[in-house]
Protein backbone atom coordinates (compact mmCIF):
# COMPACT_ATOMS: atom_id res chain seq x y z
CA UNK A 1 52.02 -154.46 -9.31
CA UNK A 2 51.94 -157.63 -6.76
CA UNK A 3 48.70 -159.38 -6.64
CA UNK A 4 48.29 -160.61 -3.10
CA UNK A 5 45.72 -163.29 -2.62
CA UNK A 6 42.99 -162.71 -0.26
CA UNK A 7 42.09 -165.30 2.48
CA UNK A 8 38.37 -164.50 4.04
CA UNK A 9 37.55 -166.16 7.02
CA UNK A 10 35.17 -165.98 9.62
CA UNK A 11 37.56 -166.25 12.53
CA UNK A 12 38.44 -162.91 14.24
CA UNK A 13 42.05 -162.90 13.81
CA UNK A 14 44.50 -160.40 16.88
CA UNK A 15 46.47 -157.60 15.42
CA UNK A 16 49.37 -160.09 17.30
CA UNK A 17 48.60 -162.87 14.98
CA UNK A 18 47.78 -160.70 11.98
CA UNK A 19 51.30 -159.17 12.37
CA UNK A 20 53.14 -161.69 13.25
CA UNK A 21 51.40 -163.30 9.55
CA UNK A 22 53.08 -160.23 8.17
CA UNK A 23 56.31 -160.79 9.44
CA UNK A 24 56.37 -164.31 8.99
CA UNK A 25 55.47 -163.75 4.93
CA UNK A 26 58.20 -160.98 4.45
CA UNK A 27 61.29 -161.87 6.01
CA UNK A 28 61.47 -165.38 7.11
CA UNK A 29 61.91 -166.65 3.66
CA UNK A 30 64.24 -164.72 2.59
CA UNK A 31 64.36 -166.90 -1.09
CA UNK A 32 60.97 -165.77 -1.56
CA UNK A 33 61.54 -162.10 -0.73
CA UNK A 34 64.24 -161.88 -3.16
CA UNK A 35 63.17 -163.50 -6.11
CA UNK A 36 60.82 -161.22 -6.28
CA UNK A 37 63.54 -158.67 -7.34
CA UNK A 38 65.40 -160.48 -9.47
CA UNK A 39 64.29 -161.55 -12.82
CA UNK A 40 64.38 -165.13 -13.61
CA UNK A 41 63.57 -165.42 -9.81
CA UNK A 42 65.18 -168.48 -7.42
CA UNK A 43 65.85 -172.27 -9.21
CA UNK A 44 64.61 -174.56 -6.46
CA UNK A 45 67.44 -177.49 -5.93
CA UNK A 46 67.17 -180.37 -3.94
CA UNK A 47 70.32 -182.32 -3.06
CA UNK A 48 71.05 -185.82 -1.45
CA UNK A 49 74.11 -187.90 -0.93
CA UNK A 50 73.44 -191.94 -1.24
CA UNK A 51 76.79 -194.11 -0.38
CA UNK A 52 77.77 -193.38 -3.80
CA UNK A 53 77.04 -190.61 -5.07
CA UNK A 54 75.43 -186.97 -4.94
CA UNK A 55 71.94 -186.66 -6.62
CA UNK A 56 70.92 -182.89 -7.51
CA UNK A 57 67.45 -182.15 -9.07
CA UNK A 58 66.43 -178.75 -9.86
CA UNK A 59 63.24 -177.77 -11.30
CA UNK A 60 63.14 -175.83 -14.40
CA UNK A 61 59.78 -175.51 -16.13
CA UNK A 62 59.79 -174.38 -19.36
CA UNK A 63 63.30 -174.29 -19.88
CA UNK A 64 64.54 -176.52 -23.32
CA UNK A 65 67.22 -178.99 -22.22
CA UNK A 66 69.63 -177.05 -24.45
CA UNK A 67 69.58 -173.98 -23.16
CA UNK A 68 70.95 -175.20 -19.92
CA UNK A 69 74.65 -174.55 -19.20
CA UNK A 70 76.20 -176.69 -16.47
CA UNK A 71 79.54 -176.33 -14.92
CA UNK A 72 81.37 -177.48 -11.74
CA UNK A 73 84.40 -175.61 -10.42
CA UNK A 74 86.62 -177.02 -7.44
CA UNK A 75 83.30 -177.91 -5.31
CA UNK A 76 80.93 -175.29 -6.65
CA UNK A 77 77.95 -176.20 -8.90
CA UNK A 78 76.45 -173.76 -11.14
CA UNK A 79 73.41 -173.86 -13.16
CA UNK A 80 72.20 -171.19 -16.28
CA UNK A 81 69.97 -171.22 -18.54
CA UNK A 82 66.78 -168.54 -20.13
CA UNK A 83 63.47 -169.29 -19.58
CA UNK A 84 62.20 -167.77 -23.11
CA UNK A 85 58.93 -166.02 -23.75
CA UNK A 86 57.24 -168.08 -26.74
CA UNK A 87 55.16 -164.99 -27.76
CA UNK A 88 55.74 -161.18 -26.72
CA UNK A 89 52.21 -159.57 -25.56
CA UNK A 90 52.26 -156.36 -24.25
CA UNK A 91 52.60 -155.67 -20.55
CA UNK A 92 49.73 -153.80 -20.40
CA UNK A 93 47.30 -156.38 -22.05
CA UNK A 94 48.29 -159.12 -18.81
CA UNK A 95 45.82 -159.76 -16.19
CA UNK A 96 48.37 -161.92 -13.97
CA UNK A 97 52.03 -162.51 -14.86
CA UNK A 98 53.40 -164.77 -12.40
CA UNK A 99 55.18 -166.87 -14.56
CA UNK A 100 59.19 -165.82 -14.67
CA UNK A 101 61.14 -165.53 -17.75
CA UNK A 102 64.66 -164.56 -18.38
CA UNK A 103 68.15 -165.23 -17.68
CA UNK A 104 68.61 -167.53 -14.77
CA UNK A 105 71.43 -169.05 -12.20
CA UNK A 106 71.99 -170.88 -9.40
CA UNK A 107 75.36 -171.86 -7.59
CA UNK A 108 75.67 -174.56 -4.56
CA UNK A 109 78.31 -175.99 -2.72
CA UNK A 110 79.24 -179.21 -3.34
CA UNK A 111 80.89 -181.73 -0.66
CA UNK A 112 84.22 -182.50 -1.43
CA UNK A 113 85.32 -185.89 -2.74
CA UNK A 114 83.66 -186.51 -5.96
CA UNK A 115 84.55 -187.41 -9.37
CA UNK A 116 82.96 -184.40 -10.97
CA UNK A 117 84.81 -185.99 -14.13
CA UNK A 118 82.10 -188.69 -14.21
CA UNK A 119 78.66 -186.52 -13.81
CA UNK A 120 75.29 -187.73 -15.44
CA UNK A 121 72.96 -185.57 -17.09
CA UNK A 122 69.26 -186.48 -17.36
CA UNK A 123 66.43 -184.16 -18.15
CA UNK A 124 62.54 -184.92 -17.46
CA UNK A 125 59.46 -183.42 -17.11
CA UNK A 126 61.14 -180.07 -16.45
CA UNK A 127 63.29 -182.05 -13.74
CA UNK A 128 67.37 -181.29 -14.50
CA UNK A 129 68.89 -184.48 -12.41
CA UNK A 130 72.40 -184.67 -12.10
CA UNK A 131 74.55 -187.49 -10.26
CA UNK A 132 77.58 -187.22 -9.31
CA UNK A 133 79.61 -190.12 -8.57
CA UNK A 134 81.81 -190.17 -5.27
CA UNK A 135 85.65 -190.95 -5.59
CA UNK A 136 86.63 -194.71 -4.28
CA UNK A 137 88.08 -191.95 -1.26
CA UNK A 138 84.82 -191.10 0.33
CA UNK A 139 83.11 -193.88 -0.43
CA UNK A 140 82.26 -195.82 2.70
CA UNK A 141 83.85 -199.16 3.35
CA UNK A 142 82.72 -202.45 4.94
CA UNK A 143 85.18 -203.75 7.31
CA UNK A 144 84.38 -207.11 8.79
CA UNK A 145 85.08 -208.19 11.94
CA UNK A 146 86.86 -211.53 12.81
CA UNK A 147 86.85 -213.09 16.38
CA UNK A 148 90.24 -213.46 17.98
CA UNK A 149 91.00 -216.82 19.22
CA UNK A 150 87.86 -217.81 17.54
CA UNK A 151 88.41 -222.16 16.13
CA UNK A 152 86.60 -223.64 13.56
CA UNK A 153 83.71 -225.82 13.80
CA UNK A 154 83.61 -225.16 17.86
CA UNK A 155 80.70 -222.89 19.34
């Protein structure tokens, strides 16, 4: 059973707007949608690229820094882990259960050009943070510019 969370106001709302509401909750986020059918739901990531490296943070509450299995494969990224239940209570004897719990995983794509041989770990607050180094390769280079013609000590 889905607990849906009721919004009263005192605005007279169209059928239009009230269906385009309901089309807008159910299909445009599609993440949403289908986390609802699997178990251990969606793992949120967030990825950025600095001139150096690639910074990934994904947000796993709950989950013990050991129980997470990280791997990288040609330029794929894969995250696993269990989000444990600490003490079994009986389905029926839940008012709300929103909380997820089970096996989890999460693949992304990662540019190519980095020294996946080099990755740091770091784990905080429920925060997994992983850099990833870019080869010398990719890296972007200064290149300076010199005036042709250009002699010393004259403007």
């Amino acid at each position: 059973m889905h607990m849906i969370r009721c919004q009263h106001t005192h605005e007279p709302v169209s059928l239009r707007q009230a269906m385009d509401k309901l089309f807008e909750d159910s299909f445009v986020t599609p993440s949403r949608f289908l986390s609802t059918f699997s178990p251990g739901g969606t793992t949120p990531i967030d990825m950025y690229h600095t001139d150096n490296e690639v910074v990934v943070k994904a947000a796993l509450p709950g989950v013990k820094p050991e129980e997470v299995d990280i791997t990288i494969t040609a330029n794929t990224l894969t995250i696993k882990g269990e989000n444990k239940v600490e003490k079994e209570i009986k389905r029926e004897d839940y008012l709300y259960q929103e909380h997820r719990y089970g096996t989890f995983g999460r693949s992304v794509a990662l540019p190519s050009g980095l020294d996946s041989d080099k990755v740091e770990a770091s784990f905080e607050n429920g925060i997994l943070t992983l850099t990833i180094p870019k080869s010398e390769q990719v890296k972007p280079k200064q290149i300076k510019v010199k005036a042709k013609g250009a002699v010393e000590g004259k403007k």
